[in-house]
Protein backbone atom coordinates (compact mmCIF):
# COMPACT_ATOMS: atom_id res chain seq x y z
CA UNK A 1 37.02 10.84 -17.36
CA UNK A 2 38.38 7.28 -16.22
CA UNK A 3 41.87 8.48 -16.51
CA UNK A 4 41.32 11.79 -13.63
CA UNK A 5 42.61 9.43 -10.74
CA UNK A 6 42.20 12.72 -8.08
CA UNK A 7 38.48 13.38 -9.00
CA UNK A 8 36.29 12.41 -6.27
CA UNK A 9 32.74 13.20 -7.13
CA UNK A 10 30.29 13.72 -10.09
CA UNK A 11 27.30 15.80 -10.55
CA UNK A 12 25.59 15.96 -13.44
CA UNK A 13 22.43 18.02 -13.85
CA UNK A 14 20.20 18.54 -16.70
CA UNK A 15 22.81 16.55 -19.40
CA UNK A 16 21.98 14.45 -22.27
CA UNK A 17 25.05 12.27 -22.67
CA UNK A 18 23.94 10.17 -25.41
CA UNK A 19 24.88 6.64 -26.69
CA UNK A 20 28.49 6.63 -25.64
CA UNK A 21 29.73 4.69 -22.66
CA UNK A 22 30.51 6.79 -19.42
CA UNK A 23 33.10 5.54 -17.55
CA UNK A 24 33.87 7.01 -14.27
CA UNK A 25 37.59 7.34 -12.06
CA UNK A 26 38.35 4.26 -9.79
CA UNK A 27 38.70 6.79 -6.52
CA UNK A 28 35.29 8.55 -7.23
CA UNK A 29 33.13 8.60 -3.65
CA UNK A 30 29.92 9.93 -5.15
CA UNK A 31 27.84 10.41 -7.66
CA UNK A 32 24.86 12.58 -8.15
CA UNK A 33 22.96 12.51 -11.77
CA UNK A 34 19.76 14.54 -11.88
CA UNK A 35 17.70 14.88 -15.02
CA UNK A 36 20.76 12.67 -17.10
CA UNK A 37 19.58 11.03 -20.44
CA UNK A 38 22.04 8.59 -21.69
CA UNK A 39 21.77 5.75 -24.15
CA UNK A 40 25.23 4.03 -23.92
CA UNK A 41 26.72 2.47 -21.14
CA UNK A 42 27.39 3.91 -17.00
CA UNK A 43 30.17 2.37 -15.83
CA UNK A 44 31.31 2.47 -12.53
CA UNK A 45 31.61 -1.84 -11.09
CA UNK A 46 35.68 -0.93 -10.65
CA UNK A 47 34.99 2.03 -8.55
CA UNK A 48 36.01 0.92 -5.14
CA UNK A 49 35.57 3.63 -3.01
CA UNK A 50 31.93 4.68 -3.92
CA UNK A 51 29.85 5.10 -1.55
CA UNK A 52 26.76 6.39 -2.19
CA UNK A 53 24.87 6.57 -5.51
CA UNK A 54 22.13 9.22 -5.94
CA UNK A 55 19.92 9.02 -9.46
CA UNK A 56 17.18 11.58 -9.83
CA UNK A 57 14.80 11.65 -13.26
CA UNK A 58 17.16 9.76 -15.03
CA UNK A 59 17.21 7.58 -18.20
CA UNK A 60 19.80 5.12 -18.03
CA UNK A 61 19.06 2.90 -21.28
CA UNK A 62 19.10 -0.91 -22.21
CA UNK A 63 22.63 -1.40 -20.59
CA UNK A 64 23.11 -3.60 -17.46
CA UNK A 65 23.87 -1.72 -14.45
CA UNK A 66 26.79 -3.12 -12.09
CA UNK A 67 27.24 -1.57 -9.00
CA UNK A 68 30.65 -1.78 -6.98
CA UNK A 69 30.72 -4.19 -4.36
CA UNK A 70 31.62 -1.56 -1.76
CA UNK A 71 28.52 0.47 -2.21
CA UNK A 72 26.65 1.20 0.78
CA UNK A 73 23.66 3.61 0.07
CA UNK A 74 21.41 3.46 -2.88
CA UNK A 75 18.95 6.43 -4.09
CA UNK A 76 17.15 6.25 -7.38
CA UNK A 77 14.22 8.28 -7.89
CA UNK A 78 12.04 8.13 -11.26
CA UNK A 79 14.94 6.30 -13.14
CA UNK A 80 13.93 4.44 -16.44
CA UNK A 81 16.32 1.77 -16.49
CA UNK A 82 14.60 -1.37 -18.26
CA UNK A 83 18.49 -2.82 -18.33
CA UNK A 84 19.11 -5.05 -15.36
CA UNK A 85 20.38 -3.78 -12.00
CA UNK A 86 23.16 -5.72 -10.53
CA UNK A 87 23.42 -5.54 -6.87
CA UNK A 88 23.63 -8.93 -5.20
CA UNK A 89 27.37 -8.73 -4.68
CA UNK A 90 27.49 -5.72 -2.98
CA UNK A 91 28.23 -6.69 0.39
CA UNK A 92 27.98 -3.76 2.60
CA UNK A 93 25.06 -2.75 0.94
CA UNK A 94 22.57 -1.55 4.20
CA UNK A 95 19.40 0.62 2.04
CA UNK A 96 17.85 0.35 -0.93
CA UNK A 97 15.42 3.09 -1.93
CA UNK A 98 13.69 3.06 -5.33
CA UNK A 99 11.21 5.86 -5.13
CA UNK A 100 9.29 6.06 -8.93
CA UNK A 101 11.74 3.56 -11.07
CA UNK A 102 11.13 1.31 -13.75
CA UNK A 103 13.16 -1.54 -13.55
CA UNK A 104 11.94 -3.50 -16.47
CA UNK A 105 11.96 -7.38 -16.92
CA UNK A 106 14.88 -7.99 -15.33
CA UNK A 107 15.37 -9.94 -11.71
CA UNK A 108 16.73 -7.69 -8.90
CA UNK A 109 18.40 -10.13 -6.56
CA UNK A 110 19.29 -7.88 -3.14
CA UNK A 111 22.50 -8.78 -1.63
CA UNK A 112 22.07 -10.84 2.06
CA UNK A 113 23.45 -8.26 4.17
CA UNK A 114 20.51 -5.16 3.00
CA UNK A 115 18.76 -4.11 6.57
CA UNK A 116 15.92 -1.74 4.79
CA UNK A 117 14.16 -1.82 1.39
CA UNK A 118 11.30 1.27 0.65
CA UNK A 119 9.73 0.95 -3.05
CA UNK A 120 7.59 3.38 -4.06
CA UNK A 121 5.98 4.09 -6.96
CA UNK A 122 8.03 1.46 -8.56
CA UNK A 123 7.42 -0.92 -11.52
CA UNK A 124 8.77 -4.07 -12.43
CA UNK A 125 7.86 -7.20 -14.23
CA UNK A 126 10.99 -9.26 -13.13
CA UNK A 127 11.06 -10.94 -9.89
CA UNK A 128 12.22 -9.00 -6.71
CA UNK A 129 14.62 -11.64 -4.98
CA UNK A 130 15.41 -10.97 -1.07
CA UNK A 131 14.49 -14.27 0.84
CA UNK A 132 18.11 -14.41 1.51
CA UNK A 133 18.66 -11.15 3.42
CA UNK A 134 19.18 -12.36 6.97
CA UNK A 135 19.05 -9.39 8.41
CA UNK A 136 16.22 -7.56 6.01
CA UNK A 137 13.69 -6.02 8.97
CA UNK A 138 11.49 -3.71 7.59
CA UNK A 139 10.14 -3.79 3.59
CA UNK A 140 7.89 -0.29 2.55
CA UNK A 141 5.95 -0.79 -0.66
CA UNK A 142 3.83 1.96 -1.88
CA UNK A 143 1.96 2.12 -5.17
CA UNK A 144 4.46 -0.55 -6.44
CA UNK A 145 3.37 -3.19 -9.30
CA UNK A 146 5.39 -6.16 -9.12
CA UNK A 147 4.28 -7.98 -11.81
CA UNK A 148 3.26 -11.72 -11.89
CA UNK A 149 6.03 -13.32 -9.55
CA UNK A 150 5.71 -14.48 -5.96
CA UNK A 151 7.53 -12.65 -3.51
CA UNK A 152 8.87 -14.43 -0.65
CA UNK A 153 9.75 -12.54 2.53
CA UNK A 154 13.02 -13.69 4.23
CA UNK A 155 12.50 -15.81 7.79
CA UNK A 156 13.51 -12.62 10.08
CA UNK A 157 11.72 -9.67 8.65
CA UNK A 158 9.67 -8.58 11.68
CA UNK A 159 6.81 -5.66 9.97
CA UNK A 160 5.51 -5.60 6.26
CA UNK A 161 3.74 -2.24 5.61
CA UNK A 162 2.26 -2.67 1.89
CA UNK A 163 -0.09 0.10 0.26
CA UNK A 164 -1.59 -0.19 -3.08
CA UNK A 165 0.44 -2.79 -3.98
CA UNK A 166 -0.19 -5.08 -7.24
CA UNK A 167 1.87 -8.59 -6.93
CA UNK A 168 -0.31 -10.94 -8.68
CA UNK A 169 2.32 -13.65 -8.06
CA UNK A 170 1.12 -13.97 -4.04
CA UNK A 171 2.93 -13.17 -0.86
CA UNK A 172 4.80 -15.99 0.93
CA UNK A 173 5.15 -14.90 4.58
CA UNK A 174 4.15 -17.75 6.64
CA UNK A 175 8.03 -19.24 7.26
CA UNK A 176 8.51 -15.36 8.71
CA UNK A 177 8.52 -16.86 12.64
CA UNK A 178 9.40 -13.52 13.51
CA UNK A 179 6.96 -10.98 12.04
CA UNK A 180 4.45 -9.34 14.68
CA UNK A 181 2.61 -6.52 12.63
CA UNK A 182 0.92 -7.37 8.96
CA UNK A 183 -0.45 -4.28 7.02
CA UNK A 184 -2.14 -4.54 3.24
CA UNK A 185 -3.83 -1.36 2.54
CA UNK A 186 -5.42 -1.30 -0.87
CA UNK A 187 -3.14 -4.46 -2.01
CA UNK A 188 -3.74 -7.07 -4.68
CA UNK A 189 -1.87 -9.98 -4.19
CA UNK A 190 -4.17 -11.89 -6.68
CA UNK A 191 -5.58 -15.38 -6.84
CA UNK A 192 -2.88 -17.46 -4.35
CA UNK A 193 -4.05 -17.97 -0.74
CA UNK A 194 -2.54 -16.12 1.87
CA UNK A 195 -1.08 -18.16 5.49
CA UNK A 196 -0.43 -15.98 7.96
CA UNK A 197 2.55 -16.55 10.38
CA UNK A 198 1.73 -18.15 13.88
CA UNK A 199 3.32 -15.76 15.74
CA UNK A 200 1.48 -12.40 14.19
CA UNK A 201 0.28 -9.87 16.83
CA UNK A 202 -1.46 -7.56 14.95
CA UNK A 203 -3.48 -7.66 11.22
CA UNK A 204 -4.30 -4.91 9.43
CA UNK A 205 -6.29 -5.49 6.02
CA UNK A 206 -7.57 -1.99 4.79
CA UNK A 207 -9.43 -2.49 1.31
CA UNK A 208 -6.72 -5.35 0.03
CA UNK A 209 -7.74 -8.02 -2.52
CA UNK A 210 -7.30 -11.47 -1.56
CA UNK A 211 -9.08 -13.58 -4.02
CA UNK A 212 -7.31 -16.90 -2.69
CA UNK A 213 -8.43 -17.03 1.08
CA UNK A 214 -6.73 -16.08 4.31
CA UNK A 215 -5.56 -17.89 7.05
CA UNK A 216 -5.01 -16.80 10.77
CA UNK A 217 -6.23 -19.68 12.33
CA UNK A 218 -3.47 -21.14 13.81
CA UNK A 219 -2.17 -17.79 14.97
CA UNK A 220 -2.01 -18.22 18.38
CA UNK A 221 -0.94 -14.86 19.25
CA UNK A 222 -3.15 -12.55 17.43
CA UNK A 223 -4.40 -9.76 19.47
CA UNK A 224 -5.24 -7.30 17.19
CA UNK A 225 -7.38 -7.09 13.69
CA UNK A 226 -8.67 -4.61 11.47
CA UNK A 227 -10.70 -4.95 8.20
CA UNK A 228 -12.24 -2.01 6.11
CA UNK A 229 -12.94 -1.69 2.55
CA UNK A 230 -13.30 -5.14 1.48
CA UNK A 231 -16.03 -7.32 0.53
CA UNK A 232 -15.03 -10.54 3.60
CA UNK A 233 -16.64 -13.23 0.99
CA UNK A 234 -13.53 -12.28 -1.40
CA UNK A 235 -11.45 -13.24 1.22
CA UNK A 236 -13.11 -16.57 2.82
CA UNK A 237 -15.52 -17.86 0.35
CA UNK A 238 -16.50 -21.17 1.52
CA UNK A 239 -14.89 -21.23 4.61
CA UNK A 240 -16.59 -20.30 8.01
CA UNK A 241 -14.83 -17.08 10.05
CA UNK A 242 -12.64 -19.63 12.05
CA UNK A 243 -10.71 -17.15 13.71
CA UNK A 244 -7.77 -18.07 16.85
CA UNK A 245 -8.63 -17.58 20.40
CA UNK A 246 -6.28 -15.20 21.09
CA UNK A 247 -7.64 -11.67 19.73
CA UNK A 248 -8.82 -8.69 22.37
CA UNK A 249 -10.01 -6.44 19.78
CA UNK A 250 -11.60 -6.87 16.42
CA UNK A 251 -12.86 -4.00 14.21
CA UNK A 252 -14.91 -4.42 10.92
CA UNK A 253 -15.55 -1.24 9.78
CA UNK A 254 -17.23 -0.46 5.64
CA UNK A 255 -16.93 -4.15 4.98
CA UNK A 256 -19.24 -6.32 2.78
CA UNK A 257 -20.38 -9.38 4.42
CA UNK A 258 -22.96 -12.07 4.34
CA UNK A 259 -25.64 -12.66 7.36
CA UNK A 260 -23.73 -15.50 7.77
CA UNK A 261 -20.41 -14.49 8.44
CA UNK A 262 -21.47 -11.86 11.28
CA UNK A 263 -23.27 -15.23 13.09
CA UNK A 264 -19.98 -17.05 12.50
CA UNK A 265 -18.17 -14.27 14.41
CA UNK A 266 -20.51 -13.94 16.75
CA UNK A 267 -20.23 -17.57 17.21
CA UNK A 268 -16.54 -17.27 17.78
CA UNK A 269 -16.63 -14.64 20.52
CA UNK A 270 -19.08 -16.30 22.30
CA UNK A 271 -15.82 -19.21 22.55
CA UNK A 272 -12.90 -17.01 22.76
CA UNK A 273 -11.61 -17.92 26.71
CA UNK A 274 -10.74 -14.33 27.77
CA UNK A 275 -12.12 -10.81 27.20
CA UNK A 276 -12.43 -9.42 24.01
CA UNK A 277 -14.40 -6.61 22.12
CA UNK A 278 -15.58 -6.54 18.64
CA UNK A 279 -17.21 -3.48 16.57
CA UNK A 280 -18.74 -3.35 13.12
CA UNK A 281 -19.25 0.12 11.45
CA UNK A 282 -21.13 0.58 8.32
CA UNK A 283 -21.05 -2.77 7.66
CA UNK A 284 -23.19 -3.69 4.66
CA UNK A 285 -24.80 -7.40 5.73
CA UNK A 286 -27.09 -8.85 3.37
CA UNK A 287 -29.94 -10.21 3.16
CA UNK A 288 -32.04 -7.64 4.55
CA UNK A 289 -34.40 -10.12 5.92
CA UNK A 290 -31.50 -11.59 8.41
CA UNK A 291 -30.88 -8.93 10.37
CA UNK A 292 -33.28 -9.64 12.85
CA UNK A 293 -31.29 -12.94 13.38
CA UNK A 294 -28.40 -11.12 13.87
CA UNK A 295 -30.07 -8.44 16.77
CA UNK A 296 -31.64 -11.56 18.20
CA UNK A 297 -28.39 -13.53 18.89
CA UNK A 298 -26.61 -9.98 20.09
CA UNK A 299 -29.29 -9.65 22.60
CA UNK A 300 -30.15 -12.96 23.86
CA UNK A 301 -26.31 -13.97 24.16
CA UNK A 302 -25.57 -15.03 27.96
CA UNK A 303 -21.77 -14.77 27.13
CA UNK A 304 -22.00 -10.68 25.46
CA UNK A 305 -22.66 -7.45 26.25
CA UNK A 306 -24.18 -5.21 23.96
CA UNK A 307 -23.35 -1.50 23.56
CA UNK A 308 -27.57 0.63 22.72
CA UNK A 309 -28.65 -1.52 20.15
CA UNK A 310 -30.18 1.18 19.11
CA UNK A 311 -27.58 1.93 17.06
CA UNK A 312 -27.82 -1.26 14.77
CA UNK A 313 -29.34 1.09 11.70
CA UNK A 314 -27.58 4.13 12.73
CA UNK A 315 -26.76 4.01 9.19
CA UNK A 316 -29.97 2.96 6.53
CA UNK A 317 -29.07 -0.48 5.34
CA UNK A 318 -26.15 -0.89 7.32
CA UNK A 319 -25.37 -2.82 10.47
CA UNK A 320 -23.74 -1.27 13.40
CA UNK A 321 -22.74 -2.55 16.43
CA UNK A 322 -20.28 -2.90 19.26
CA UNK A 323 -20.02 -5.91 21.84
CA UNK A 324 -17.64 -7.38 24.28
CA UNK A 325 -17.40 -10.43 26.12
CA UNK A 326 -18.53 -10.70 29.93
CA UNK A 327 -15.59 -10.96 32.56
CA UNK A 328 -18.07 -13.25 34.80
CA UNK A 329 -21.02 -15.78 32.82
């Protein structure tokens, strides 16, 4: 159909186009493949006045995709495609969405100008490239596996929202001067250590695997922080809880932690220079035999108030407990 100069958009539902090349009309505006299973070759890099490119349940083969530099809306969703995808030119692309596609082994280098990237469900072993994009401000990863490389986040992306996310290769964020909120829920970014940015307002870490270390303690402008699910030795090993001055409200809630670690923090409030409140919920503190340490230091603290202490073993075996720092010593 390259030769039908007046035909200005494509549907194709439910077709099995086999290994021949498809080459589509330079004028075509949009396309729209649902359920298409084709071997050979799409081609549509000369078509200058697409504009948006929808691919539902589609198998696109071994062949390199090359998108049209005008192209301004991407929409893939479960596409096989273990050829590469070749988007960095496309200059007034804005959105990227990849919901359920296998990219294969490939790179996918994002052109400078994208504004919003959501991933879900997505698999690929080649390295996602956007460090570049300027003016990239929000990144959505959900149940995405992207393999064994290191993702770095460009300088101005503002909020990362991650969720069972597997990037063994680490996270580089701590260049991103402008980033304020920091979520990891159920995410793996494997063995590397993670630096948070200075400027961060708020941390969220909801069951996440760090297995290199993380540190906020230069982060001057933390307010906010949230930990559940996770086991906090993973995370700081040998390090002491060293945590900024800054944060008004800390909440440890199903975590795994030593005796030692809920002194530290203690520790910690006890110096931060303004108010703050803290609150552990069915946090599982071992040994047994330190807890008494721990309801000693909450109760004999000149700088805390307790909330009942009674409430310590609300929960057998687990520690419970909510304090806050005194306005006047």
């Amino acid at each position: 159909m390259k030769h039908c100069t007046k035909l200005q958009q494509v549907k194709l539902n439910g077709t099995k186009l086999g290994e021949h090349e498809l080459v589509l009309p330079d004028n075509i505006t949009h396309i729209d493949l649902d359920y298409v299973t084709m071997t050979g070759r799409l081609t549509v890099k000369h078509c200058t006045k697409l504009q948006r490119f929808i691919l539902n349940e589609t198998s696109l083969g071994e062949h390199e995709l090359v998108l049209p530099d005008n192209i301004t809306d991407i929409d893939m969703s479960y596409v096989s495609m273990p050829g590469e995808l070749s988007v960095k030119h496309c200059t007034k692309l804005q959105q990227v969405k990849l919901n359920g596609t296998k990219l294969g082994e490939h790179e996918l280098v994002l052109p400078d100008n994208i504004i919003h990237i959501d991933l879900d469900y997505v698999t690929m072993t080649g390295r996602l490239s956007m460090k570049h994009c300027t003016k990239l401000q929000s990144v959505k990863l959900k149940d995405t596996n992207l393999g064994e490389h290191e993702l770095v986040l460009p300088d101005n992306i503002t909020h990362i929202d991650f969720r069972n996310v597997t990037m063994t290769g680490g996270l580089s964020v701590k260049h991103c001067t402008q980033m304020q909120r920091f979520t990891l829920n159920g995410t793996n970014i494997g063995e590397h250590e993670l630096v948070v940015p200075d400027n961060i307002t708020h941390i969220e870490l909801l069951g996440a695997i760090l297995t290199g270390g993380l540190s906020m303690k230069h982060c001057k402008q933390l307010n906010h922080i949230k930990i559940r699910n996770m086991k906090i030795e993973n995370v700081l090993h040998f390090q002491p809880i060293n945590l900024p001055i800054s944060p008004y409200t800390i909440k440890i809630e199903n975590v795994i932690m030593s005796a030692r670690r809920v002194l530290e923090l203690l520790e910690c409030l006890e110096n931060v220079p303004h108010d703050v409140t803290c609150e552990l919920v069915e946090c599982t503190v071992e040994p047994f035999s330190e807890h008494k340490q721990i309801r000693q230091q909450l109760t004999t603290s000149r700088t805390l108030d307790v909330e009942d202490i009674s409430k310590f073993y609300e929960v057998p075996l687990t520690v419970n407990f909510k304090c806050w720092k005194k306005k006047h010593i």
